[in-house]
PDB file of N, CA and C in Angstrom:
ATOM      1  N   UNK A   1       7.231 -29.194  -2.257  1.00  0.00           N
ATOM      2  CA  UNK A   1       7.883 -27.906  -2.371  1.00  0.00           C
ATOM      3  C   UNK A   1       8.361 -27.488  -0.976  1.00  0.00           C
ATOM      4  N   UNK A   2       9.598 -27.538  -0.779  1.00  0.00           N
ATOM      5  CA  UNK A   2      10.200 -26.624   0.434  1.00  0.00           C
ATOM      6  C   UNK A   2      10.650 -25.287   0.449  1.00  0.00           C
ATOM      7  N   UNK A   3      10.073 -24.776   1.878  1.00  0.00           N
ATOM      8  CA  UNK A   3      10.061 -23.368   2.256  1.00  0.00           C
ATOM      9  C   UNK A   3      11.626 -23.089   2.893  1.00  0.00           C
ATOM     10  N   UNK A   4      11.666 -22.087   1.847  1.00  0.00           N
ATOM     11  CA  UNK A   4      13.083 -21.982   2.827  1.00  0.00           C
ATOM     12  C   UNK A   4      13.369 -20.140   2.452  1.00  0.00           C
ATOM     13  N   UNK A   5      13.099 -19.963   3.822  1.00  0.00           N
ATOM     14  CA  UNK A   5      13.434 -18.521   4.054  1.00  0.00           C
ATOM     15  C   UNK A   5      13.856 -18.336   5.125  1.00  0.00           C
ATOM     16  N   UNK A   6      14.551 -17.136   5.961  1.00  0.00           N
ATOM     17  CA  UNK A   6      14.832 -16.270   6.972  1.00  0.00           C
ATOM     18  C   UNK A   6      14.093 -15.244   7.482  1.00  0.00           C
ATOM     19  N   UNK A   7      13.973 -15.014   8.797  1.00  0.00           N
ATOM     20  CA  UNK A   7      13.261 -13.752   9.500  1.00  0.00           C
ATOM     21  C   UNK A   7      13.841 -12.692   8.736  1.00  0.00           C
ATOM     22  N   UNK A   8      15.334 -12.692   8.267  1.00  0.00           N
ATOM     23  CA  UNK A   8      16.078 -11.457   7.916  1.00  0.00           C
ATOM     24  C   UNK A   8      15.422 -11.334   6.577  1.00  0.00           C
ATOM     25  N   UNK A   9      15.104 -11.963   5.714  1.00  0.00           N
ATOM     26  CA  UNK A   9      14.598 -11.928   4.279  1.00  0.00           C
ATOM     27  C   UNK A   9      13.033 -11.632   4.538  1.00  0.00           C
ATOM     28  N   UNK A  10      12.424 -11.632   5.469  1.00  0.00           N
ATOM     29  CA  UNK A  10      11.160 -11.714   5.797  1.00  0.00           C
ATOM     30  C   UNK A  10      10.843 -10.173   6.099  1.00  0.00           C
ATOM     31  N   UNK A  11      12.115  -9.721   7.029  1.00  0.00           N
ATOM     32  CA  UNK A  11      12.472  -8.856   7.786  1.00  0.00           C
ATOM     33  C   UNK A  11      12.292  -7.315   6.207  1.00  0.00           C
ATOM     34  N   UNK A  12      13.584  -7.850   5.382  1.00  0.00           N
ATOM     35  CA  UNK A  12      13.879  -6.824   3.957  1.00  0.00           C
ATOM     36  C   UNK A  12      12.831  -7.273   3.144  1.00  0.00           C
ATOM     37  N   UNK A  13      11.870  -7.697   3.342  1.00  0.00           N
ATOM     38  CA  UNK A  13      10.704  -8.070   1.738  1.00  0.00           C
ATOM     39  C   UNK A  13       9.872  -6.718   3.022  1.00  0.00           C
ATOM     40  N   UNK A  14       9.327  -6.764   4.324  1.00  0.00           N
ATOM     41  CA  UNK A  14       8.891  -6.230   4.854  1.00  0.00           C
ATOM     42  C   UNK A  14       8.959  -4.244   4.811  1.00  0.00           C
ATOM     43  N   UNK A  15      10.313  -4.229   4.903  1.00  0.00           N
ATOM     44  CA  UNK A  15      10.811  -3.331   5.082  1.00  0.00           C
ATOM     45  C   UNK A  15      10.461  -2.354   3.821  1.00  0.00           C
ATOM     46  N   UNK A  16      10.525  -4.037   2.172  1.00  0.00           N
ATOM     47  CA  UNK A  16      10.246  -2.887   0.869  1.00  0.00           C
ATOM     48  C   UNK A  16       9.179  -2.872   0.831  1.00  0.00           C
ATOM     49  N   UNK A  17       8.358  -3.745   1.127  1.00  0.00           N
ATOM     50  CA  UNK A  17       6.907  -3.708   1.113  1.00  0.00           C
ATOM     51  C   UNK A  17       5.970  -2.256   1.522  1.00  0.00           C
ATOM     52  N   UNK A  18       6.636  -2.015   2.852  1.00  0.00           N
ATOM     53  CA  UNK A  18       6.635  -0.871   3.521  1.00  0.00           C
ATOM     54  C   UNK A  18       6.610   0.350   2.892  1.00  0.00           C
ATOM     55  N   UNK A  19       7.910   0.596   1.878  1.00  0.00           N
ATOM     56  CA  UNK A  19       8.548   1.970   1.482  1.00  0.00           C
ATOM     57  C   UNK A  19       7.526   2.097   0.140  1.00  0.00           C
ATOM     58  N   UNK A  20       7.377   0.412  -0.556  1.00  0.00           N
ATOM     59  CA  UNK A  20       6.440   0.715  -1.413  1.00  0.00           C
ATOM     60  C   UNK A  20       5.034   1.449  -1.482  1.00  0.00           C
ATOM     61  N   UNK A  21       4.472   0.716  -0.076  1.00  0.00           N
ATOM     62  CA  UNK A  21       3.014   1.206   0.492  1.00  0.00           C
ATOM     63  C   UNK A  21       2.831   2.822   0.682  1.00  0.00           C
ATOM     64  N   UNK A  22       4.273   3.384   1.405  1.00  0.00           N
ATOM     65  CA  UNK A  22       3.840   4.314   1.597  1.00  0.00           C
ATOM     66  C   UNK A  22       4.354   5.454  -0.053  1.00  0.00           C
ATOM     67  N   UNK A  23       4.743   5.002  -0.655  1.00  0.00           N
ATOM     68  CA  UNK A  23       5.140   5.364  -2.075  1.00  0.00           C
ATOM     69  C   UNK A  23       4.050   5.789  -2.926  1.00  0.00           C
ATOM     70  N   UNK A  24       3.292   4.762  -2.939  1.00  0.00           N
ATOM     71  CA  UNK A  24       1.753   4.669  -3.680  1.00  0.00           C
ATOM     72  C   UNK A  24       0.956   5.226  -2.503  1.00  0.00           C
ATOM     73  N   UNK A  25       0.817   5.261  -1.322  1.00  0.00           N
ATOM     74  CA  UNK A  25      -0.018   6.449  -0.827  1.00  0.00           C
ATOM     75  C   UNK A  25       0.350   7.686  -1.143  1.00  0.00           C
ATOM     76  N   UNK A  26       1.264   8.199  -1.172  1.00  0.00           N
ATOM     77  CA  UNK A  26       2.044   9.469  -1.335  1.00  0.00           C
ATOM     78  C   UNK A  26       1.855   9.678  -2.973  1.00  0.00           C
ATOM     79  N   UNK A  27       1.657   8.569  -3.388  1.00  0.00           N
ATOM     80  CA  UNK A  27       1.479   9.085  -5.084  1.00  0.00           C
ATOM     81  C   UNK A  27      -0.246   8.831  -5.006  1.00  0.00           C
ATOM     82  N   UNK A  28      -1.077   9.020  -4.336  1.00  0.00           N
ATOM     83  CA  UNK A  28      -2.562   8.754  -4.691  1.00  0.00           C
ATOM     84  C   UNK A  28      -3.005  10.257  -4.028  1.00  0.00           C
ATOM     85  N   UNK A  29      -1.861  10.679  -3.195  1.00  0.00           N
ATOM     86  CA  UNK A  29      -2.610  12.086  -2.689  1.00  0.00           C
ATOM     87  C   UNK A  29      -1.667  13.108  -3.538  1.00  0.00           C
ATOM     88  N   UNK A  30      -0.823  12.884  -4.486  1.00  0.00           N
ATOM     89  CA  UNK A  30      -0.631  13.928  -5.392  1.00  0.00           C
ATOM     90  C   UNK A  30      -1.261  13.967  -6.508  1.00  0.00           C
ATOM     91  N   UNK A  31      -1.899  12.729  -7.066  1.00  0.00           N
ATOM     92  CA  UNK A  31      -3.230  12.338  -8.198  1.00  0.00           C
ATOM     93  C   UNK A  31      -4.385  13.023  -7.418  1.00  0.00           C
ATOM     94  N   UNK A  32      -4.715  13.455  -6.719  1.00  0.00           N
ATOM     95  CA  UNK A  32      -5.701  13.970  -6.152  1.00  0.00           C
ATOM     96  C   UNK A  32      -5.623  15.537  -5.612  1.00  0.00           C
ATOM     97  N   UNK A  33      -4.544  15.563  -5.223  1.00  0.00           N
ATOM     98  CA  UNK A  33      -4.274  16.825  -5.571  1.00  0.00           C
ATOM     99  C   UNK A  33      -4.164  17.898  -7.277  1.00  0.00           C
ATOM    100  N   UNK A  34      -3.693  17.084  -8.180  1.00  0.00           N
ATOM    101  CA  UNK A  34      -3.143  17.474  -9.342  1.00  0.00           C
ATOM    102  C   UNK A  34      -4.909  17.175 -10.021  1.00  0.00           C
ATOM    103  N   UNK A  35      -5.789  16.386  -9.739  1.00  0.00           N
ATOM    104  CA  UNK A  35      -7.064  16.636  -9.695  1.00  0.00           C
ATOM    105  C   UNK A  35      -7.722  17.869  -9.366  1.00  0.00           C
ATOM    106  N   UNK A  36      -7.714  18.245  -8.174  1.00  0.00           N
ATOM    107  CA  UNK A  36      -8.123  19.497  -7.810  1.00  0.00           C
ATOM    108  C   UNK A  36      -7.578  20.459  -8.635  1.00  0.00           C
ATOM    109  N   UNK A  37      -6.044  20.648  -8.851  1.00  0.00           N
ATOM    110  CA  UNK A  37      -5.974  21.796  -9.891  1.00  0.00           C
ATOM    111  C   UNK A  37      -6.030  21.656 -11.053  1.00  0.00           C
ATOM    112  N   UNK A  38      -6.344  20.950 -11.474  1.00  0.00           N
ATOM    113  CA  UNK A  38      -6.792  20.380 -13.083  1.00  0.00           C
ATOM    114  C   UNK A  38      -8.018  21.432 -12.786  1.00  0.00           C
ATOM    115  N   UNK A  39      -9.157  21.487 -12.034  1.00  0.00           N
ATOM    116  CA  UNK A  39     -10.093  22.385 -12.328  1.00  0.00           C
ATOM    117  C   UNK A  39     -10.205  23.596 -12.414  1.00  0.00           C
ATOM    118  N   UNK A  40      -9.091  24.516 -12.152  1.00  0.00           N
ATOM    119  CA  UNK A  40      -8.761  25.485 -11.908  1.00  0.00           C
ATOM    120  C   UNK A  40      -8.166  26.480 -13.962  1.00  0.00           C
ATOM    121  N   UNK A  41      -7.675  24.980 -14.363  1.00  0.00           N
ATOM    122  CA  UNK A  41      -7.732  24.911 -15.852  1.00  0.00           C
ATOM    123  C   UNK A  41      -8.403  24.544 -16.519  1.00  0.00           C
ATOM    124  N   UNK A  42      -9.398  23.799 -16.242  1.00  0.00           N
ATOM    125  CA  UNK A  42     -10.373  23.012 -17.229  1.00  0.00           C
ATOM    126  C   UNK A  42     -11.960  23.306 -17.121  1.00  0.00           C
ATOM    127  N   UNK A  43     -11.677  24.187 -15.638  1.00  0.00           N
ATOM    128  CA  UNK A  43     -13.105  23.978 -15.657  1.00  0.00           C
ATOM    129  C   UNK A  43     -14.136  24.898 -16.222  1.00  0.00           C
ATOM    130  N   UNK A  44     -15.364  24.892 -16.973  1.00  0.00           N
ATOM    131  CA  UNK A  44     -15.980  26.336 -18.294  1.00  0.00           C
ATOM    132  C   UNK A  44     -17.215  25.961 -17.916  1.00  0.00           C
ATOM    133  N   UNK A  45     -18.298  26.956 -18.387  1.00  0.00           N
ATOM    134  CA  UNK A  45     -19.872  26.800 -18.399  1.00  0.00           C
ATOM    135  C   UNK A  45     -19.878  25.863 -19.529  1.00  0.00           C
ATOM    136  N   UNK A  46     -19.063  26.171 -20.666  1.00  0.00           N
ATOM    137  CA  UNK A  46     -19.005  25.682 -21.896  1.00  0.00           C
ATOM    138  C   UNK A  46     -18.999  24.380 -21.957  1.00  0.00           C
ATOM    139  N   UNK A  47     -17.979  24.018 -21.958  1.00  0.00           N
ATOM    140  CA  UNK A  47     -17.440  22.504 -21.963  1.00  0.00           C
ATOM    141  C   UNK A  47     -17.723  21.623 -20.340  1.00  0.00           C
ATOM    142  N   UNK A  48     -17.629  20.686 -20.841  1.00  0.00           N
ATOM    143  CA  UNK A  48     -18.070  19.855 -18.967  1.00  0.00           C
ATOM    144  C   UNK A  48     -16.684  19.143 -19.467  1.00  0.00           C
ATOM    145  N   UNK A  49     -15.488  19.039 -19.998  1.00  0.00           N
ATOM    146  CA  UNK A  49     -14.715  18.654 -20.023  1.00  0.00           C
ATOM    147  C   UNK A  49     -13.930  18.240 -18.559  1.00  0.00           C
ATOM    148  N   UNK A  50     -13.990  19.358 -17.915  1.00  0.00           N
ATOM    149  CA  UNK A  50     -13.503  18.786 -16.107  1.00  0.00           C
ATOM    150  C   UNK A  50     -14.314  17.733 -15.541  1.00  0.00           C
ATOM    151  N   UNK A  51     -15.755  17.849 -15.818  1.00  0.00           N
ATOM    152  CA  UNK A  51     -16.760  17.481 -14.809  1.00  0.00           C
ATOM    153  C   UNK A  51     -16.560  15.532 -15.509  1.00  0.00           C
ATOM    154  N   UNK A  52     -16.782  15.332 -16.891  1.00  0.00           N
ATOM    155  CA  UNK A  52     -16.125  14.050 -17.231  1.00  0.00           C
ATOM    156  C   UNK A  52     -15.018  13.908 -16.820  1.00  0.00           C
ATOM    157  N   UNK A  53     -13.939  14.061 -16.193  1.00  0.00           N
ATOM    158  CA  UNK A  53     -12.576  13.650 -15.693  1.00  0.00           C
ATOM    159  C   UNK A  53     -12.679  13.602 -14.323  1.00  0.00           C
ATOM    160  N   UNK A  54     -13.353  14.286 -13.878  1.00  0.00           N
ATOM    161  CA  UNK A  54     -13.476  13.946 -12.482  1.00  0.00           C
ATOM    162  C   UNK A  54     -14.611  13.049 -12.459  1.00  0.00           C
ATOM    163  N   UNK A  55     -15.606  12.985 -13.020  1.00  0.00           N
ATOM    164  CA  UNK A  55     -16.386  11.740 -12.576  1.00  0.00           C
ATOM    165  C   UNK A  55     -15.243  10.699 -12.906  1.00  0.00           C
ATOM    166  N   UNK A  56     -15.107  10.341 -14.067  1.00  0.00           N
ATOM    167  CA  UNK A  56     -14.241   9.550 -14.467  1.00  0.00           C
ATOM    168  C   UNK A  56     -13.257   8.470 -12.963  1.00  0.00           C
ATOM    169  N   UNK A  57     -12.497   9.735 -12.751  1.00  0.00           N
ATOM    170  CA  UNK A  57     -11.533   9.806 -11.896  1.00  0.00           C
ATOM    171  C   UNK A  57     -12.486   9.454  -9.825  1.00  0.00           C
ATOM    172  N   UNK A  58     -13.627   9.549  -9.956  1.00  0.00           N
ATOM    173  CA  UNK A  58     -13.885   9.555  -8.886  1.00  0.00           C
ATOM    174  C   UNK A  58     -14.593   7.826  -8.780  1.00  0.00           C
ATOM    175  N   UNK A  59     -15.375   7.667 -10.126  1.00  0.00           N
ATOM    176  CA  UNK A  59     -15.513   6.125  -9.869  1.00  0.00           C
ATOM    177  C   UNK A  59     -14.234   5.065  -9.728  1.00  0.00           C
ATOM    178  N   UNK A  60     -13.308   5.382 -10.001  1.00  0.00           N
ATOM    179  CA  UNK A  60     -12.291   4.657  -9.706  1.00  0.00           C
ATOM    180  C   UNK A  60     -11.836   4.821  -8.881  1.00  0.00           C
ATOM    181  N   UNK A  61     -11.991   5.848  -7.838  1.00  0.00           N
ATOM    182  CA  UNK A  61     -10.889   6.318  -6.721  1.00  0.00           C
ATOM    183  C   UNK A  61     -10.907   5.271  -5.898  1.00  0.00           C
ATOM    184  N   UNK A  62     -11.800   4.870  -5.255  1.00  0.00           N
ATOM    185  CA  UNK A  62     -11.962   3.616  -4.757  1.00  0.00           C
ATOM    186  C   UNK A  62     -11.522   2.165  -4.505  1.00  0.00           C
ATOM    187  N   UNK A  63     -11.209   2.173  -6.234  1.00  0.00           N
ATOM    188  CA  UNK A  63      -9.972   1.167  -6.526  1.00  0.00           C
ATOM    189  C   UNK A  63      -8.439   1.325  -5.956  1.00  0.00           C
ATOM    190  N   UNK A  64      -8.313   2.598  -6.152  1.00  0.00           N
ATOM    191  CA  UNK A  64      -6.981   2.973  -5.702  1.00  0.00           C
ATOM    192  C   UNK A  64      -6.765   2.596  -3.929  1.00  0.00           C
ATOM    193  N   UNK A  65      -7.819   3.058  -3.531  1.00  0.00           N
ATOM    194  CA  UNK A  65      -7.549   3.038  -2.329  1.00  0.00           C
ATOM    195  C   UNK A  65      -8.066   1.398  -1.455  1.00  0.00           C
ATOM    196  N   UNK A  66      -8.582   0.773  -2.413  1.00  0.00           N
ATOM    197  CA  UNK A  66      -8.678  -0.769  -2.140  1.00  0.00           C
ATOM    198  C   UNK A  66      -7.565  -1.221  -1.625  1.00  0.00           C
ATOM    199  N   UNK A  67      -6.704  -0.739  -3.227  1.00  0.00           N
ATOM    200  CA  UNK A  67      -5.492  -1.553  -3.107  1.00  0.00           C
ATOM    201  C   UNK A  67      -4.133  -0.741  -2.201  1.00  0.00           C
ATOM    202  N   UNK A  68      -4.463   0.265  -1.923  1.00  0.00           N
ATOM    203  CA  UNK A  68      -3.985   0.920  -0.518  1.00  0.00           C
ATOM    204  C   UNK A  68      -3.522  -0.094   0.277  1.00  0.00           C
ATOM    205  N   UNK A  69      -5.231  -0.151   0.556  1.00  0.00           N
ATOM    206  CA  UNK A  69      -5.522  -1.183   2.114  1.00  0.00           C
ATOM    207  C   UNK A  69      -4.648  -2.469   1.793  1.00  0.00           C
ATOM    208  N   UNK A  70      -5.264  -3.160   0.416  1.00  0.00           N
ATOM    209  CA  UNK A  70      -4.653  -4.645   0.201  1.00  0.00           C
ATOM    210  C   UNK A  70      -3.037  -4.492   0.448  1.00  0.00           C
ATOM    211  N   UNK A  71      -2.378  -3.200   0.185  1.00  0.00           N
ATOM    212  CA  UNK A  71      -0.550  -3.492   0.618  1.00  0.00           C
ATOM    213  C   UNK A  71      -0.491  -3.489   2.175  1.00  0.00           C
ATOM    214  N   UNK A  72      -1.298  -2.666   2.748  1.00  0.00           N
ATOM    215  CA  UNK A  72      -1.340  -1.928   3.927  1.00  0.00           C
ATOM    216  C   UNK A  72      -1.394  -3.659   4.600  1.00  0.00           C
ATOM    217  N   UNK A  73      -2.321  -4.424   4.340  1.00  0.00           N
ATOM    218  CA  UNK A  73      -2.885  -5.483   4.694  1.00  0.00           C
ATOM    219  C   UNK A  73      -1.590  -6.751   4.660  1.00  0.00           C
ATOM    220  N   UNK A  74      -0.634  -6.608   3.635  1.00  0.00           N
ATOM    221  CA  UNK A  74       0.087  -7.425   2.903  1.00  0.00           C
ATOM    222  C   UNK A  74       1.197  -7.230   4.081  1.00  0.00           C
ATOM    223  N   UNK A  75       1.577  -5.958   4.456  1.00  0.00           N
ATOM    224  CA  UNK A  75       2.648  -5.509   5.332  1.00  0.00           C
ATOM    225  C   UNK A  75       2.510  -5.897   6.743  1.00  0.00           C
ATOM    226  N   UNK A  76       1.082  -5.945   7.269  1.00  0.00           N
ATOM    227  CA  UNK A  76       0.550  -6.890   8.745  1.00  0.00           C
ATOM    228  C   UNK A  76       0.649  -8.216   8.353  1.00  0.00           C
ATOM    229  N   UNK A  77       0.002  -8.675   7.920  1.00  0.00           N
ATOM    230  CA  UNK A  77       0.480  -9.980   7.869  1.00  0.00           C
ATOM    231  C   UNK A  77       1.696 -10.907   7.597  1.00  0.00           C
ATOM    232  N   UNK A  78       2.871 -10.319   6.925  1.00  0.00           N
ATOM    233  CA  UNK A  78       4.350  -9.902   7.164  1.00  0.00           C
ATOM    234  C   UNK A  78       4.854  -9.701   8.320  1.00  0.00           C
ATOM    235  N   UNK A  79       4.109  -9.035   8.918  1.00  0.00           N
ATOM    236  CA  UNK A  79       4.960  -8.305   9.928  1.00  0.00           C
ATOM    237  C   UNK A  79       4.233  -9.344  11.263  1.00  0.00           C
ATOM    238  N   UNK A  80       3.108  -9.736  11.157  1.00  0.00           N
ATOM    239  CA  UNK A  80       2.955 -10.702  12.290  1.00  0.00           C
ATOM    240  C   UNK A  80       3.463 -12.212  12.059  1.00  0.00           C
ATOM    241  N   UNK A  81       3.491 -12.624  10.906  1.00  0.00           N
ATOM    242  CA  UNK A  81       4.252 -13.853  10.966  1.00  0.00           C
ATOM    243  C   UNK A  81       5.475 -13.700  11.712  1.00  0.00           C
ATOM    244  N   UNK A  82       6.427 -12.569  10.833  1.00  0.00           N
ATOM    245  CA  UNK A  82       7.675 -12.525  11.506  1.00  0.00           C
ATOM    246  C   UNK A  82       7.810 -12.542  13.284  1.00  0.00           C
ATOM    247  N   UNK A  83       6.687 -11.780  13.270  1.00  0.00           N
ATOM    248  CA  UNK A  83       6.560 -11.939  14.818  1.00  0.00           C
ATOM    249  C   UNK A  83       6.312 -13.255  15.493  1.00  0.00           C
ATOM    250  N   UNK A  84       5.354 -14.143  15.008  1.00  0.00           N
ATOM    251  CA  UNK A  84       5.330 -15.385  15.101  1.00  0.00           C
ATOM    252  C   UNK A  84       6.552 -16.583  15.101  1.00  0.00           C
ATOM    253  N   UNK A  85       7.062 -16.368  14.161  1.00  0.00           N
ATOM    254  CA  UNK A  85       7.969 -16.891  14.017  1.00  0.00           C
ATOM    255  C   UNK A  85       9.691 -16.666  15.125  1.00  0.00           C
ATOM    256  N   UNK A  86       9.587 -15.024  15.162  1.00  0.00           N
ATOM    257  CA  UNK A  86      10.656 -15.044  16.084  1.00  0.00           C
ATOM    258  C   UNK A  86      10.330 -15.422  17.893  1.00  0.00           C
ATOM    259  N   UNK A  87       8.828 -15.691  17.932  1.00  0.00           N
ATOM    260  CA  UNK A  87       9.003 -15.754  19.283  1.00  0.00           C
ATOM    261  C   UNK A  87       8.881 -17.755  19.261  1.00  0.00           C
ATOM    262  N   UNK A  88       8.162 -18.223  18.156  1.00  0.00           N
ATOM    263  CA  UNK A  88       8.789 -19.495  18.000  1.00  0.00           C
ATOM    264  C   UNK A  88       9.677 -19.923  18.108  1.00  0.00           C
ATOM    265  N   UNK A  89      10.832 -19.392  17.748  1.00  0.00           N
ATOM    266  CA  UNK A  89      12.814 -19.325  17.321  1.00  0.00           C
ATOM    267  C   UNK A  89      12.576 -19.358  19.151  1.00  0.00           C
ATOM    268  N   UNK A  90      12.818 -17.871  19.586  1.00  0.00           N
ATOM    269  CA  UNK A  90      12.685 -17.813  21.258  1.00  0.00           C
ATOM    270  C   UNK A  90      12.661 -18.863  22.198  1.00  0.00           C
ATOM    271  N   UNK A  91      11.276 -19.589  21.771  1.00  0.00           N
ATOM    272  CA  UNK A  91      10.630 -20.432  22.251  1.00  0.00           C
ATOM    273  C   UNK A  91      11.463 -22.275  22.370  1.00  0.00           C
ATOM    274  N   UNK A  92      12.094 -22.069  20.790  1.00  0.00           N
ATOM    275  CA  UNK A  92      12.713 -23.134  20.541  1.00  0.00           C
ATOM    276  C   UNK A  92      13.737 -23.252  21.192  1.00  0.00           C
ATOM    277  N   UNK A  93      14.538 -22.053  21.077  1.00  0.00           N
ATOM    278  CA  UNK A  93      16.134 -21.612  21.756  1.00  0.00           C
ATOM    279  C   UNK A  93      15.498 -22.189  23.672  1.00  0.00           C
ATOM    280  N   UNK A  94      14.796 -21.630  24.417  1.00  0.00           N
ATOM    281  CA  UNK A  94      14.378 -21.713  25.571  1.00  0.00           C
ATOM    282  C   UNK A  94      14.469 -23.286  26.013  1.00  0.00           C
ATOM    283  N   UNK A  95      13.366 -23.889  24.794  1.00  0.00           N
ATOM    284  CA  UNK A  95      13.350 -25.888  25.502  1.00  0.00           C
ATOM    285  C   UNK A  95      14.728 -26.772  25.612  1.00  0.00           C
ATOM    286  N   UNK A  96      15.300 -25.626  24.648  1.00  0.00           N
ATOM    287  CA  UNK A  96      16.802 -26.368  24.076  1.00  0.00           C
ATOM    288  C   UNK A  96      18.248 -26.610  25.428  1.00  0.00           C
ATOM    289  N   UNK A  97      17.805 -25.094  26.128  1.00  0.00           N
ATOM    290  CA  UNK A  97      18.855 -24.666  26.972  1.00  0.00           C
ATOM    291  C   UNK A  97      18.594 -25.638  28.071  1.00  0.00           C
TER     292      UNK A  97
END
C-alpha cells in the first residue's frame, strides 16, 4: 500500500480537524450549561426527576471529555508530523543545493 499525500492536505485535514475540536468543545459547554438550567425547571422535593438526569448526565461526562482530549490529541500529532516532515523537505532541499 502506498502513501501518498501532501503537507498541504495534511496542512487542510489539520486545519478541519481543528474547527471540529473546537466545535465539540463549544458544544460540551453548552450541554452543560443547558444542564444547569434544566434545574431551574425540573428541579421539586417531589420528584428527583432532575437529580436522575444529572446523575445520569454526570457519569458520562467524562466520556465526553475523553474524547475532547482524544481530538485535541489527534490535532498534535498532525500538527507535529507536518512539522516533521516540512523540516525533512528543508533538510532534503539543503543536501540537494
Amino acid at each position: 500500500m502506498a502513501l501518498n499525500f501532501s503537507l498541504q492536505e495534511m496542512q487542510s485535514t489539520l486545519e478541519i480537524a481543528t474547527e471540529q475540536t473546537a466545535k465539540y468543545t463549544e458544544s460540551i459547554e453548552v450541554i452543560d450549561n443547558c444542564m444547569k438550567e434544566l434545574e431551574k425547571v425540573l428541579k421539586s422535593n417531589e420528584v428527583k426527576l432532575y437529580e436522575d438526569i444529572i446523575d445520569k448526565y454526570n457519569s458520562k461526562k467524562q466520556s465526553l471529555y475523553s474524547a475532547k482530549e482524544k481530538m485535541k490529541n489527534f490535532c498534535d500529532v498532525i500538527n507535529q508530523k507536518i512539522l516533521e516532515l516540512d523540516e525533512a523537505a528543508d533538510s532534503a532541499r539543503t543536501n540537494f543545493e
